[in-house]
C-alpha atoms as a PDB file:
ATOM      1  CA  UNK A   1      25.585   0.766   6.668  1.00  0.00           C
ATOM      2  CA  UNK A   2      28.198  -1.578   8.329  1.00  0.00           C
ATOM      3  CA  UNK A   3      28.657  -4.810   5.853  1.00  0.00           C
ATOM      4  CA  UNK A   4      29.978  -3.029   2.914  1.00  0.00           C
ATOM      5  CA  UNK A   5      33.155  -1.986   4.784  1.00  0.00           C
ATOM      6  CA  UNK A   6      33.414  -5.234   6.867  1.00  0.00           C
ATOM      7  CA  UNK A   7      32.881  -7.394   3.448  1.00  0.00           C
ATOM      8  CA  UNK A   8      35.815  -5.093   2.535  1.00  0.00           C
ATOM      9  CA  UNK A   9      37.870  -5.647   5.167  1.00  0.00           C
ATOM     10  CA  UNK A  10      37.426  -9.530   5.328  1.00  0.00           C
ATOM     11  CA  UNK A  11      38.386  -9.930   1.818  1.00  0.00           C
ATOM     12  CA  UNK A  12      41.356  -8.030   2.112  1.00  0.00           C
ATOM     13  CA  UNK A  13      42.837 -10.128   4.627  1.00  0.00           C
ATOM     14  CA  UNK A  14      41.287 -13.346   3.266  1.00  0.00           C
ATOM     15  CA  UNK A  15      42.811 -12.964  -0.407  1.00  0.00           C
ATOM     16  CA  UNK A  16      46.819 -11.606  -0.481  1.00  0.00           C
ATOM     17  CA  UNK A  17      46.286 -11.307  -4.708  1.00  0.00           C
ATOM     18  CA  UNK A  18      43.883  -8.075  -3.577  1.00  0.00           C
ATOM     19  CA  UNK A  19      46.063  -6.322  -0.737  1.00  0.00           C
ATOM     20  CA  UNK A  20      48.792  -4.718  -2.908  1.00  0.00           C
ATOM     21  CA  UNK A  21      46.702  -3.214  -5.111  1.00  0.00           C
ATOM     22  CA  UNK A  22      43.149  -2.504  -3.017  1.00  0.00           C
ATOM     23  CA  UNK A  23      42.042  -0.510  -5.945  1.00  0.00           C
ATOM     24  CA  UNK A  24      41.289  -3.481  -7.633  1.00  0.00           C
ATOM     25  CA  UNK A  25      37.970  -4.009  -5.072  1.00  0.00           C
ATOM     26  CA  UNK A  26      35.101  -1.870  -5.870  1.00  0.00           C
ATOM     27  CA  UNK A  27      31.818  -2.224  -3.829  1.00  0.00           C
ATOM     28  CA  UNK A  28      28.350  -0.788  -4.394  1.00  0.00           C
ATOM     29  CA  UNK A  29      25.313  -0.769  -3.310  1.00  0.00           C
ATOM     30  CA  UNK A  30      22.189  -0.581  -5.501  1.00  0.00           C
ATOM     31  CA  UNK A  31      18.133  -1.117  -5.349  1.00  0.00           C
ATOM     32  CA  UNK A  32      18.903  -0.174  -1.496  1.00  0.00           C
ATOM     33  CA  UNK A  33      15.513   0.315   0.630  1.00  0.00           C
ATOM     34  CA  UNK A  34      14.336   1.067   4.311  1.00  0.00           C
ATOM     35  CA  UNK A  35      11.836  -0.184   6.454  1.00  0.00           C
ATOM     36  CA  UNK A  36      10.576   0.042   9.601  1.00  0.00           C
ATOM     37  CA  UNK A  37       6.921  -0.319  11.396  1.00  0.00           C
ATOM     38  CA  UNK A  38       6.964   2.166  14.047  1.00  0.00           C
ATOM     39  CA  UNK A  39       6.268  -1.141  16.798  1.00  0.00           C
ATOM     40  CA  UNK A  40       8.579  -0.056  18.756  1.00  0.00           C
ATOM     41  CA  UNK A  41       9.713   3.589  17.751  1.00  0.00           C
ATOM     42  CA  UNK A  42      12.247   4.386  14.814  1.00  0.00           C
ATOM     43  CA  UNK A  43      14.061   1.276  14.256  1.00  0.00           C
ATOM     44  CA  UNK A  44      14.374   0.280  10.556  1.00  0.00           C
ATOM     45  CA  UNK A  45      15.818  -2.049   8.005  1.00  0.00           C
ATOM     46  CA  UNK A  46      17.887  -1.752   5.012  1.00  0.00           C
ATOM     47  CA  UNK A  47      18.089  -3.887   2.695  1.00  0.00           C
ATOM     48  CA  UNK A  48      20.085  -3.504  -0.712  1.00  0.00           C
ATOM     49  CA  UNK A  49      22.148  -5.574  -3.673  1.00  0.00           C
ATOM     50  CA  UNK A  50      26.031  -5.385  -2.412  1.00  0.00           C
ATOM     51  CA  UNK A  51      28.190  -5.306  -5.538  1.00  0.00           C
ATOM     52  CA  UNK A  52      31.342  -6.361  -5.457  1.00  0.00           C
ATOM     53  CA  UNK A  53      33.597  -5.613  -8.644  1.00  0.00           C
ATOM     54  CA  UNK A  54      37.278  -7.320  -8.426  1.00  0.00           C
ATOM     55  CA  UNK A  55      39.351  -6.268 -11.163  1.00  0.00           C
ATOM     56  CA  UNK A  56      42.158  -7.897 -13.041  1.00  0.00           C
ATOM     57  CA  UNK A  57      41.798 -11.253 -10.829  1.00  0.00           C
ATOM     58  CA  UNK A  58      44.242 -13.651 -11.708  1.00  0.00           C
ATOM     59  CA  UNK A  59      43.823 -16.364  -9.321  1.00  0.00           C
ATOM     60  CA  UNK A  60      41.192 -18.753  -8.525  1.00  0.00           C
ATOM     61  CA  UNK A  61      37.831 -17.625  -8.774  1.00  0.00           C
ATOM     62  CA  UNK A  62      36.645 -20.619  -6.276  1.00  0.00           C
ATOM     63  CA  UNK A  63      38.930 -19.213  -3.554  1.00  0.00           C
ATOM     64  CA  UNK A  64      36.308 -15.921  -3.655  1.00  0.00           C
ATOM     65  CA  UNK A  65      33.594 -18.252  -3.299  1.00  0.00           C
ATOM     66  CA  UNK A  66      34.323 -19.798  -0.313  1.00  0.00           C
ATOM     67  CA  UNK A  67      35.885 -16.436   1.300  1.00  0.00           C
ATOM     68  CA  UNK A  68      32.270 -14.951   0.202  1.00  0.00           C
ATOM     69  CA  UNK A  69      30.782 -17.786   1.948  1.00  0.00           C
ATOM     70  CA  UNK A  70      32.303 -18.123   4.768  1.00  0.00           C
ATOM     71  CA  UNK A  71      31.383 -14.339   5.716  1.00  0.00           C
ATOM     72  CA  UNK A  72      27.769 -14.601   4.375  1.00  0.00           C
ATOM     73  CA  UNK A  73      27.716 -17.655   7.303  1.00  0.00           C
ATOM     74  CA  UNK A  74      28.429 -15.052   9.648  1.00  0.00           C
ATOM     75  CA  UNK A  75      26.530 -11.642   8.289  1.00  0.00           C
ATOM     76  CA  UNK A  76      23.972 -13.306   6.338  1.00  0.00           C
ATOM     77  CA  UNK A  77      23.448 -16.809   7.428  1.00  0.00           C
ATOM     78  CA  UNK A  78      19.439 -16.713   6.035  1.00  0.00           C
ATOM     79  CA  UNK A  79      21.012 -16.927   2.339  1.00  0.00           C
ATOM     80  CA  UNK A  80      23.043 -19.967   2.831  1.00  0.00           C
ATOM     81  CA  UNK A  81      20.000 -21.568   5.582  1.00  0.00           C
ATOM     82  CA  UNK A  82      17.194 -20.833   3.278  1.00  0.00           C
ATOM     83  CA  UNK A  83      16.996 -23.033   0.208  1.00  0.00           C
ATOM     84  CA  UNK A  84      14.637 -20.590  -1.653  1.00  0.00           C
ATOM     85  CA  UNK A  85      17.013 -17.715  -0.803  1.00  0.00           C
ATOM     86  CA  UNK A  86      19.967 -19.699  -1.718  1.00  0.00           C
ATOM     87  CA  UNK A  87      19.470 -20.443  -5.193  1.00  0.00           C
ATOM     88  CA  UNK A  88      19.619 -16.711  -5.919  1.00  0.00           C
ATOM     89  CA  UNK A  89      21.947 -15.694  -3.188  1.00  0.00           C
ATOM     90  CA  UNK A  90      25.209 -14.838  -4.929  1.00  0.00           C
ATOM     91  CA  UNK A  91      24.898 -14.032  -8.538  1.00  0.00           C
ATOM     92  CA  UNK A  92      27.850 -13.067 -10.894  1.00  0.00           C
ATOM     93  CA  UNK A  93      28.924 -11.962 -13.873  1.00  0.00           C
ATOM     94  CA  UNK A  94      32.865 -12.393 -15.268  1.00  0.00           C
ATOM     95  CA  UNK A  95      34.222 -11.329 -18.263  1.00  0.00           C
ATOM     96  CA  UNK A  96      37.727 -13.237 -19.250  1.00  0.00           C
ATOM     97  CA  UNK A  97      40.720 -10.290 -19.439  1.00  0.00           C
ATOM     98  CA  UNK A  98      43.613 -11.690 -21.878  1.00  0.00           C
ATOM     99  CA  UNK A  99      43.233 -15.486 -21.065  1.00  0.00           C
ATOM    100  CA  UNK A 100      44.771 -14.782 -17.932  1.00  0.00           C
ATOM    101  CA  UNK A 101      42.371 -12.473 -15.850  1.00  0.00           C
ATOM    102  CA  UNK A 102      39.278 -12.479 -14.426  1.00  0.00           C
ATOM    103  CA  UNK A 103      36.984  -9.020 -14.037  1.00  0.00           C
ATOM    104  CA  UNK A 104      34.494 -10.558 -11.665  1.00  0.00           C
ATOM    105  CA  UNK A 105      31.006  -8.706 -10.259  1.00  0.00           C
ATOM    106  CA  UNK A 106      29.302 -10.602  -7.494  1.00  0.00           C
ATOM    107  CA  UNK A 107      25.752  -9.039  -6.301  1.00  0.00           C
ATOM    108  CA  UNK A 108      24.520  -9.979  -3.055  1.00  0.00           C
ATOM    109  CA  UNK A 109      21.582  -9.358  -1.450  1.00  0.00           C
ATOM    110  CA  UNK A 110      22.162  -7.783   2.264  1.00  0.00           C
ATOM    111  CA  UNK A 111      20.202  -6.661   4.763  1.00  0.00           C
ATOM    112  CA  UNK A 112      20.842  -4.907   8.088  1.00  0.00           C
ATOM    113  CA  UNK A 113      18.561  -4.091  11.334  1.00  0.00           C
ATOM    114  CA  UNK A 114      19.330  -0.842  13.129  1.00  0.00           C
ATOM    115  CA  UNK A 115      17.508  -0.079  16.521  1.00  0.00           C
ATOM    116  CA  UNK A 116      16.864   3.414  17.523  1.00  0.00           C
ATOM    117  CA  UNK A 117      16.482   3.847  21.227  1.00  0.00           C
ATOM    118  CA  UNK A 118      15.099   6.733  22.826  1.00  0.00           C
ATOM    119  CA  UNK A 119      17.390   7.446  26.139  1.00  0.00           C
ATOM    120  CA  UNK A 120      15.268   9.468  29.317  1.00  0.00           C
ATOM    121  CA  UNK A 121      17.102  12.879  28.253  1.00  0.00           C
ATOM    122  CA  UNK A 122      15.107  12.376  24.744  1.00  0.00           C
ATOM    123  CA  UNK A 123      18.128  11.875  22.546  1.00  0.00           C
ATOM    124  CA  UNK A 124      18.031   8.790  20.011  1.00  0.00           C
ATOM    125  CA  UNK A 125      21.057   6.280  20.103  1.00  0.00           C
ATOM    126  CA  UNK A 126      21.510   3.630  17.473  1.00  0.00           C
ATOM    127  CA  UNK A 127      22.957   0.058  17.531  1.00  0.00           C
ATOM    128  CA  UNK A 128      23.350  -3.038  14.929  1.00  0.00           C
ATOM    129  CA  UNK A 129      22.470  -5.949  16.405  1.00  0.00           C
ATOM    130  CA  UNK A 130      24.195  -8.783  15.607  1.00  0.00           C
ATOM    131  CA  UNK A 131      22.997 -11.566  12.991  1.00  0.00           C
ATOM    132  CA  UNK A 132      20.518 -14.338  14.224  1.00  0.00           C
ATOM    133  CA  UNK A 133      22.644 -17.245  14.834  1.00  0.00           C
ATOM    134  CA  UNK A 134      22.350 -20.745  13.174  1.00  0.00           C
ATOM    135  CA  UNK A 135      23.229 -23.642  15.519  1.00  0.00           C
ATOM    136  CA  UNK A 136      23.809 -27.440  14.045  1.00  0.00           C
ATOM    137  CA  UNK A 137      21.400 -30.206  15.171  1.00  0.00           C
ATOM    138  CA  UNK A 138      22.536 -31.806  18.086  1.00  0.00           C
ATOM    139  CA  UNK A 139      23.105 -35.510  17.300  1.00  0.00           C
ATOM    140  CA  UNK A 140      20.126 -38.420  17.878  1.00  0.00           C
ATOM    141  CA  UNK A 141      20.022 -38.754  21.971  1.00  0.00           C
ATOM    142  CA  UNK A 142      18.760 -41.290  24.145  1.00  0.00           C
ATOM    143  CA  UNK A 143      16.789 -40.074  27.143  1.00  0.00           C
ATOM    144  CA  UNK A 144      14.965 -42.258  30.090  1.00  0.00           C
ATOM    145  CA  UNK A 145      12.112 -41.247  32.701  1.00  0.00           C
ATOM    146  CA  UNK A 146      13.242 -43.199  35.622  1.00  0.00           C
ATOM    147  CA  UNK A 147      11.007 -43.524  38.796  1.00  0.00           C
ATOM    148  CA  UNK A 148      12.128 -42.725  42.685  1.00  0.00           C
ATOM    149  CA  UNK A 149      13.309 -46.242  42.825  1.00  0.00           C
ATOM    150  CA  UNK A 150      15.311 -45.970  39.843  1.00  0.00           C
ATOM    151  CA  UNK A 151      13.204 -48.519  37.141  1.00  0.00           C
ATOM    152  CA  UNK A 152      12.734 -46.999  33.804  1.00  0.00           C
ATOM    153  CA  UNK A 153       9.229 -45.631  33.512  1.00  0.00           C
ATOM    154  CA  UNK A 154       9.908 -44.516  29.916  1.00  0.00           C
ATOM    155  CA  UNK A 155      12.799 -44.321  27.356  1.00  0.00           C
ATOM    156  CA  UNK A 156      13.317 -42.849  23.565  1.00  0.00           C
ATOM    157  CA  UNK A 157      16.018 -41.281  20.924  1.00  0.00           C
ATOM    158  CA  UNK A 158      15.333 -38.414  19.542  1.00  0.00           C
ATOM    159  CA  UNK A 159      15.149 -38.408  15.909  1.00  0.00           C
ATOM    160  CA  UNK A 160      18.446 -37.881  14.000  1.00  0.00           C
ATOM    161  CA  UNK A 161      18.172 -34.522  12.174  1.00  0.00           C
ATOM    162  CA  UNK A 162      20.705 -32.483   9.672  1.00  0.00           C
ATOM    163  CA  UNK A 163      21.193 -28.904   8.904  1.00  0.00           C
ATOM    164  CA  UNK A 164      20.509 -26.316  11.379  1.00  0.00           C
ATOM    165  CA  UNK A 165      18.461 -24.293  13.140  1.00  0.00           C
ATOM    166  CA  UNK A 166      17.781 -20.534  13.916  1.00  0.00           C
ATOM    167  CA  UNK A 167      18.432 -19.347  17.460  1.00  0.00           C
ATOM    168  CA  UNK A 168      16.247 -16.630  17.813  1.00  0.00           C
ATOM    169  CA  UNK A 169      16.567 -13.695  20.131  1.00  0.00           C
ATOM    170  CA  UNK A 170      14.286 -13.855  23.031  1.00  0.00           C
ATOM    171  CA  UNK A 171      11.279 -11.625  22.817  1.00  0.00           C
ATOM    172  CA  UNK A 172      10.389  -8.268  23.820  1.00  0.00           C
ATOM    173  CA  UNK A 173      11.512  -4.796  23.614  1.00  0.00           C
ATOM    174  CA  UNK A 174      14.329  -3.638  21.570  1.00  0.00           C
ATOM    175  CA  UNK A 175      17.788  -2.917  23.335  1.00  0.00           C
END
């Protein structure tokens, strides 16, 4: 399980208010599960509800929302990409400490992939693959069909699009 620590790490450096006193950054994981099926040997997924606990916060609560976001782009991109997935994808609970503080929980749904490959001397090595990436549409373009001669046989603009879209891994055998 890699994200936990990384999600760690990221805030740490992200948020000065939690560096001094790390203590104040709790993270479990709960309703954790595997699954993998067998196509191609022992490779598996876990999936699990990341909760973060931040203690005695005094600063402002947005400023963990956008550090939170800006590594789910990057580690979890489906929960921002998907709306279904989004409107559930960060919940929280905060309970106001002496009209000054902040005792935050933030559960997160993660998942991670983890390919098991079976090397010629028999032994099994694993890997985490990175995240599917999400590229932005590529503005409206013009394109033209032009003939040996150089007259325009045909000629159209794509349509303009928003939001993004999945680059997916080629396909084929794991790594």
């Amino acid at each position: 399980m890699k994200k936990p620590n990384q999600l760690r790490e990221y805030l740490l450096n992200a948020i000065p208010d939690l560096s001094p006193d790390q203590d104040r950054l709790l993270i479990f994981t709960n309703n954790g599960s595997l699954r993998s099926t067998m196509v191609s040997g022992f490779s598996f997924e876990m999936s699990y509800t990341l909760d973060l606990v931040i203690t005695d916060y005094a600063g402002d609560v947005d400023v963990i929302g956008v550090v939170l976001f800006t590594w789910i782009a990057e580690n979890q991109p489906e929960l921002m990409a998907n709306h279904e997935k989004g409107k559930q994808a960060i919940r929280f609970e905060a309970e106001l400490i002496d009209n000054s503080k902040y005792d935050i929980n933030f559960q997160i749904p993660l998942t991670e992939r983890v390919v098991v490959k079976k090397l010629s001397d028999g032994k099994l090595e694993l890997s985490h693959p990175e995240e599917p990436k999400y590229t932005e549409y590529e503005p409206a373009t013009d394109f033209e069909v032009i003939d040996p001669s150089g007259e325009v046989i045909a000629s159209w603009t794509t349509a303009e699009k928003q939001g993004w879209s999945l680059d997916m891994p080629p396909t084929g055998r794991n790594p």
